[in-house]
N, C-alpha and C. Protein backbone atom coordinates (compact mmCIF):
# COMPACT_ATOMS: atom_id res chain seq x y z
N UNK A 1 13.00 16.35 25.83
CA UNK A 1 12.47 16.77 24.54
C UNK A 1 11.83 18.14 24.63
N UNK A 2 11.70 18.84 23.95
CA UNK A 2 11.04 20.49 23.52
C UNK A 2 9.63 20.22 23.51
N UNK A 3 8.76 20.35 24.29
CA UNK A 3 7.77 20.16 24.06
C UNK A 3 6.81 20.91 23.57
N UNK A 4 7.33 22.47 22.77
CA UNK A 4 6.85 23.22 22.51
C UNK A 4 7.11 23.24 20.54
N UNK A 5 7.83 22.34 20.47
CA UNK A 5 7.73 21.90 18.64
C UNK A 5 6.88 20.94 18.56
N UNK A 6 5.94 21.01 17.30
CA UNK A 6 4.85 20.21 17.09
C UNK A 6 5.81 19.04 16.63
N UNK A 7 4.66 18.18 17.17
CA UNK A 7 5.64 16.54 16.40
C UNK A 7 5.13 16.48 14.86
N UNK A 8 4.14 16.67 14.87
CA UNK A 8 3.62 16.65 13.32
C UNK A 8 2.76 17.77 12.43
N UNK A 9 2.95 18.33 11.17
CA UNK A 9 2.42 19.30 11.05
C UNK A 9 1.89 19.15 9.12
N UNK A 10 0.74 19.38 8.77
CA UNK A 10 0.51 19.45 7.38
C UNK A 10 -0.02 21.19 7.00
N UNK A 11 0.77 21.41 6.02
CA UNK A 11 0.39 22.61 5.56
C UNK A 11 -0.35 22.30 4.31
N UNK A 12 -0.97 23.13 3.93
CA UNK A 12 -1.40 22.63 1.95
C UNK A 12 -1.13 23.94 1.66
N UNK A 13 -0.31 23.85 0.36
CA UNK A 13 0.39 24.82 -0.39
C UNK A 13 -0.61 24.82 -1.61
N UNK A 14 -0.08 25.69 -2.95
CA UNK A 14 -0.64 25.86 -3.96
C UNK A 14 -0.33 24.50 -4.87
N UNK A 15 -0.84 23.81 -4.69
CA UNK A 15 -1.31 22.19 -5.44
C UNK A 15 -0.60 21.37 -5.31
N UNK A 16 -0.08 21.32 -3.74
CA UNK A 16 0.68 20.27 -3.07
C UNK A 16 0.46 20.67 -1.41
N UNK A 17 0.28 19.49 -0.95
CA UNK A 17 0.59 19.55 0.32
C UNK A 17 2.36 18.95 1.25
N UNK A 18 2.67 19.73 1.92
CA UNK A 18 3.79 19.67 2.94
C UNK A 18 3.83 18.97 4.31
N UNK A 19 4.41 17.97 4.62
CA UNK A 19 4.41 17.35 5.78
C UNK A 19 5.43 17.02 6.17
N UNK A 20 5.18 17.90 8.22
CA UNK A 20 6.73 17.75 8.71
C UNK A 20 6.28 16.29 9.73
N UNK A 21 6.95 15.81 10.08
CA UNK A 21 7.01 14.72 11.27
C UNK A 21 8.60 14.62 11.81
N UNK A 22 8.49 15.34 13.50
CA UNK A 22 9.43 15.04 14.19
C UNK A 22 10.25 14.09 14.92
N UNK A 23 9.48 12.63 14.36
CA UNK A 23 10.06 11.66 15.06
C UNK A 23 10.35 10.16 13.86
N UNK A 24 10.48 9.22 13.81
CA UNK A 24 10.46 8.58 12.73
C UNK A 24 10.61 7.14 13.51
N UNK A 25 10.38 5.59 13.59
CA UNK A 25 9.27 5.70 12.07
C UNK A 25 7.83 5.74 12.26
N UNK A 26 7.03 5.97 11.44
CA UNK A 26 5.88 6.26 11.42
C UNK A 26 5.00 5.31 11.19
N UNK A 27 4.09 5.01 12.38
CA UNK A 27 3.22 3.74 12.15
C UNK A 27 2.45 3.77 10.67
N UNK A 28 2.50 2.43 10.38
CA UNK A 28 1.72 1.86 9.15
C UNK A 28 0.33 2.94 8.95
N UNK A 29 -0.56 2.60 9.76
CA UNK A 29 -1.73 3.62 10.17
C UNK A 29 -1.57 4.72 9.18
N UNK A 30 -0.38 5.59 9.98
CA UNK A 30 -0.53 6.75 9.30
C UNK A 30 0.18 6.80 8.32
N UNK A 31 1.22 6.38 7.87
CA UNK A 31 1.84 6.57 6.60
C UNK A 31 0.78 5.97 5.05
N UNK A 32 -0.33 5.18 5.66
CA UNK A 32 -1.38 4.66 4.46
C UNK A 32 -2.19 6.26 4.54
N UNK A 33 -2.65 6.68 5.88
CA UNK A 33 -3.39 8.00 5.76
C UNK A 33 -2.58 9.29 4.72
N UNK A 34 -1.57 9.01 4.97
CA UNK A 34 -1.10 10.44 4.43
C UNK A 34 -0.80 10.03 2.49
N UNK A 35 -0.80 8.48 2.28
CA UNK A 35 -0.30 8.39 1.10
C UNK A 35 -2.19 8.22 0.71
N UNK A 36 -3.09 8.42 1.39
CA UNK A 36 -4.47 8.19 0.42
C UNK A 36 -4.90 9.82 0.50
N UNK A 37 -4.39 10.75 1.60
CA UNK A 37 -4.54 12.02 1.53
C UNK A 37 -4.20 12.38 0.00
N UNK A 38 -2.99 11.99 -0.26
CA UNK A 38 -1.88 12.31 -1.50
C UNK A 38 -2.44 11.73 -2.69
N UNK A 39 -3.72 10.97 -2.66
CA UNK A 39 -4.46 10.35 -3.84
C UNK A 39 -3.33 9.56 -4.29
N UNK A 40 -3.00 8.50 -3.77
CA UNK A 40 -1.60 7.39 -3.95
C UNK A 40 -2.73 6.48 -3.88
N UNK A 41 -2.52 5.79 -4.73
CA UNK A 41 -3.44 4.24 -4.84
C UNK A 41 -2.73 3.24 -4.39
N UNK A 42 -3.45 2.37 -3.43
CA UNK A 42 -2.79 1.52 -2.56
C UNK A 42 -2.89 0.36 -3.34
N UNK A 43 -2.06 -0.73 -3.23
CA UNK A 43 -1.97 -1.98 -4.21
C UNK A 43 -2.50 -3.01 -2.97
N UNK A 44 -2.74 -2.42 -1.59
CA UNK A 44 -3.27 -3.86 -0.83
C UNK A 44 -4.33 -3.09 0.26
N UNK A 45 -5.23 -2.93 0.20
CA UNK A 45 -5.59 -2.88 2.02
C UNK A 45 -5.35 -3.26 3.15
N UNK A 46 -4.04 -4.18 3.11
CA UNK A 46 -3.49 -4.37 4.25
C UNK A 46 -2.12 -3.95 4.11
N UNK A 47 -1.72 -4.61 5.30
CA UNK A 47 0.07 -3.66 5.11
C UNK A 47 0.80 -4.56 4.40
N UNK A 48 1.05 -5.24 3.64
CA UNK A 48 1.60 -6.15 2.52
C UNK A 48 2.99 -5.59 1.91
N UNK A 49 3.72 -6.18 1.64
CA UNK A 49 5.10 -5.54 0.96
C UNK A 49 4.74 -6.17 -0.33
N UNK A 50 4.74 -5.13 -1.37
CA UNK A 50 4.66 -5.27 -2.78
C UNK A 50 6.02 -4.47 -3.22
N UNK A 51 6.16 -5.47 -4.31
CA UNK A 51 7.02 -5.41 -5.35
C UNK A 51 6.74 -6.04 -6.69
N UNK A 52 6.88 -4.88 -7.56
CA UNK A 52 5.83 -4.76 -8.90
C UNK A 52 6.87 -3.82 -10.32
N UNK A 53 6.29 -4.59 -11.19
CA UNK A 53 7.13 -3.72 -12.28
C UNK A 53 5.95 -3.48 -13.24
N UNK A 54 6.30 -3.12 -14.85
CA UNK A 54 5.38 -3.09 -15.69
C UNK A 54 4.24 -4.18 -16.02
N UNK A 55 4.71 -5.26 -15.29
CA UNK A 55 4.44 -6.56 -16.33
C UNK A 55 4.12 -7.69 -15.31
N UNK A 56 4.22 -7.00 -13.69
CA UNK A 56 4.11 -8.09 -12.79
C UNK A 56 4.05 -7.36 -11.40
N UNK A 57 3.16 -8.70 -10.00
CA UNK A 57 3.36 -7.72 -8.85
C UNK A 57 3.65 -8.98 -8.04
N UNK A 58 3.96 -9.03 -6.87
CA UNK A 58 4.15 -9.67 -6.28
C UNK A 58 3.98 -9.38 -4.51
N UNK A 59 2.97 -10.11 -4.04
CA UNK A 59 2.48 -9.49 -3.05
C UNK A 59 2.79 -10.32 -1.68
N UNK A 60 3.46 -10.00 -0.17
CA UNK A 60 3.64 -11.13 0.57
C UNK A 60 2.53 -10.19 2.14
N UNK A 61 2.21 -11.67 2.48
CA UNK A 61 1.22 -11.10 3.57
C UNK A 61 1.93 -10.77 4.76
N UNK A 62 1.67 -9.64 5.34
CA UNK A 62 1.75 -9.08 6.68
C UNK A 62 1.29 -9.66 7.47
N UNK A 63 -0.01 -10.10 7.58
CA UNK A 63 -0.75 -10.68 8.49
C UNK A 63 -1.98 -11.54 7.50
N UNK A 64 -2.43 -12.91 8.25
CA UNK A 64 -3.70 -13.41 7.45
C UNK A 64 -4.69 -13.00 7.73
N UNK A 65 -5.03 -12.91 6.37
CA UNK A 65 -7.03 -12.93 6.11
C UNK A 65 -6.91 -12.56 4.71
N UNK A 66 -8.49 -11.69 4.44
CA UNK A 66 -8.61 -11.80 3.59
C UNK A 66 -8.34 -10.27 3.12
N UNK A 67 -8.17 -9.91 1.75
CA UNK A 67 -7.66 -8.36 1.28
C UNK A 67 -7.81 -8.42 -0.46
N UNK A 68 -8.03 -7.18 -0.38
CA UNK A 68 -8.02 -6.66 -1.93
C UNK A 68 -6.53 -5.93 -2.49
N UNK A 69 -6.34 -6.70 -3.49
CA UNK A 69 -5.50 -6.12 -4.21
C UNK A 69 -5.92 -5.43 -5.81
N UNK A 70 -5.56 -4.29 -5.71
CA UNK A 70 -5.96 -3.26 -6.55
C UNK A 70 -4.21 -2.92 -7.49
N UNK A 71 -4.35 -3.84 -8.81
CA UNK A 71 -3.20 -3.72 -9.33
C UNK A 71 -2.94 -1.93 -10.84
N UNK A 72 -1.98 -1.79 -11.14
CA UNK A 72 -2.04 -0.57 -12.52
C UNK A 72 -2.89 -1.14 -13.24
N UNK A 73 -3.13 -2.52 -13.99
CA UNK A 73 -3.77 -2.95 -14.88
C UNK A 73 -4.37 -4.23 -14.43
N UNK A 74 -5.27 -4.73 -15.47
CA UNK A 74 -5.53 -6.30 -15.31
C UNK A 74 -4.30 -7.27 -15.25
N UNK A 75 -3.68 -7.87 -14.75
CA UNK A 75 -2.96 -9.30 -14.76
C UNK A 75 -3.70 -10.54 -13.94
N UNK A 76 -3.13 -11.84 -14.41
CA UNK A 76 -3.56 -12.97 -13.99
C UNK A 76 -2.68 -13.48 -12.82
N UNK A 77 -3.73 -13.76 -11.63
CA UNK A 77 -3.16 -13.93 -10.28
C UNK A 77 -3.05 -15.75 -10.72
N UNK A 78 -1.59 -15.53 -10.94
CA UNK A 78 -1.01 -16.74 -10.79
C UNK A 78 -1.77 -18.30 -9.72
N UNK A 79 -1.78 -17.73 -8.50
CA UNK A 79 -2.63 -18.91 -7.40
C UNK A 79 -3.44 -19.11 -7.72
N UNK A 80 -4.59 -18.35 -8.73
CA UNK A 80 -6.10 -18.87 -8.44
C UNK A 80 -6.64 -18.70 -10.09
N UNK A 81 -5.42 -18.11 -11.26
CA UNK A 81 -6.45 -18.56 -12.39
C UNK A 81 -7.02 -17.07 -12.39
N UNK A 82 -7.85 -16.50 -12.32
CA UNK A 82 -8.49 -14.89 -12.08
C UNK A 82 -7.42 -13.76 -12.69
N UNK A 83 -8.07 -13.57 -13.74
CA UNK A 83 -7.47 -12.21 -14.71
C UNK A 83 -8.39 -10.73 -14.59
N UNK A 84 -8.00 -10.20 -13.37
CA UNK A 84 -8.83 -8.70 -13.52
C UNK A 84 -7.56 -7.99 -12.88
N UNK A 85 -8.11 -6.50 -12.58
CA UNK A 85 -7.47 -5.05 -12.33
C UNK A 85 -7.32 -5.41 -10.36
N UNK A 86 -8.77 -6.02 -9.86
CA UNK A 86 -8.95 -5.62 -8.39
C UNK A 86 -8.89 -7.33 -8.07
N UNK A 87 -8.38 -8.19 -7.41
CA UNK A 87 -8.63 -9.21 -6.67
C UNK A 87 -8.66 -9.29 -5.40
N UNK A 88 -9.78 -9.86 -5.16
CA UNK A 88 -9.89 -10.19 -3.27
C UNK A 88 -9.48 -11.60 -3.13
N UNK A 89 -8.43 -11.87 -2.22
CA UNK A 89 -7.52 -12.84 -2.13
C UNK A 89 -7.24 -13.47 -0.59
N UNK A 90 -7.55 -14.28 -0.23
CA UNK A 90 -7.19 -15.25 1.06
C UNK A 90 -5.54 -14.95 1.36
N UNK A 91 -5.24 -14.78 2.23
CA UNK A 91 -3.80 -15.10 2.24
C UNK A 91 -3.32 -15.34 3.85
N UNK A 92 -2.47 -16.20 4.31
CA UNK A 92 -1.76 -16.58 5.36
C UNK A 92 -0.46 -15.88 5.66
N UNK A 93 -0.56 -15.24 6.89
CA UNK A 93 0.73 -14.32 6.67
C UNK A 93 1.99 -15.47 6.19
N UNK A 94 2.63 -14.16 5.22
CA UNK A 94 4.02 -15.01 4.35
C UNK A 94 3.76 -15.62 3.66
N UNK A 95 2.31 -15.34 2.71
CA UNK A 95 2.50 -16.41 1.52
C UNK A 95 2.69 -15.47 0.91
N UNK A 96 3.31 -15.71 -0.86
CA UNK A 96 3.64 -14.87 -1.55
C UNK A 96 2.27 -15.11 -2.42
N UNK A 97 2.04 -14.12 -3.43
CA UNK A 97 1.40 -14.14 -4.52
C UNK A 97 1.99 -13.07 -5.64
N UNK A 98 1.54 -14.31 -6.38
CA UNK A 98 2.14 -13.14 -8.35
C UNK A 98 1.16 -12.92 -9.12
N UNK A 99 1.06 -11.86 -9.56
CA UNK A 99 0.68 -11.73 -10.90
C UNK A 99 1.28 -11.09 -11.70
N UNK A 100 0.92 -11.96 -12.88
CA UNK A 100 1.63 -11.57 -14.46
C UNK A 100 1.00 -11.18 -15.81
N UNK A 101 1.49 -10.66 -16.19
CA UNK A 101 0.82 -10.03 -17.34
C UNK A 101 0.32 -11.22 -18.34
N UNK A 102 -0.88 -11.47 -19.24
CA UNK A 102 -1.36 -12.97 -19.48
C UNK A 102 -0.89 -13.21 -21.02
C-alpha cells in the first residue's frame, strides 16, 4: 500500500463539507460521526436498521438494550401503546418494532 496517501481526509468548503476515505467499509462508529457532523438526525442511538416512509418506521435491533428512537414526527409505537416524536424502547437484538401514524 502507498503509505504516503492519507486514508481519510475532510475538507469544509463554502457550506458543505467534502470527505475522502481510502478504504471501505467504514465502521458504524464513524459513519454515525460523520452523518451527526452533517447535522443528519439519527432515528436510533444504536446501530439499528430502519426503514421508514411518510406514515411509518420500522426499527430492528442490532444488539439488546435499551435506545432512543427519535422519529420525523409523532407516531404510535405499535408494542407499547406510546404516541410521541422520541421513544426510549427495550429491545432484544432482532426484535422488530413499528410505528404508525395514529
Amino acid at each position: 500500500s502507498d503509505k504516503k496517501s492519507p486514508a481519510m481526509g475532510i475538507a469544509r468548503r463554502n457550506g458543505w463539507n467534502s470527505v475522502y476515505v481510502g478504504s471501505a467499509p467504514l465502521p458504524i462508529p464513524l459513519l454515525r460521526f460523520l452523518a451527526e457532523k452533517a447535522e443528519i438526525r439519527l432515528w436510533s442511538d444504536e446501530a439499528d436498521i430502519v426503514c421508514a416512509t411518510e406514515d411509518m418506521a420500522m426499527v430492528v435491533a442490532s444488539e439488546s438494550g435499551l435506545r432512543t428512537i427519535r422519529l420525523h414526527k409523532p407516531q404510535l409505537h405499535l408494542q407499547s401503546g406510546t404516541h410521541a416524536q422520541i421513544h426510549s424502547v427495550n429491545m432484544e437484538r432482532g426484535d422488530v418494532h413499528l410505528f404508525v401514524k395514529e
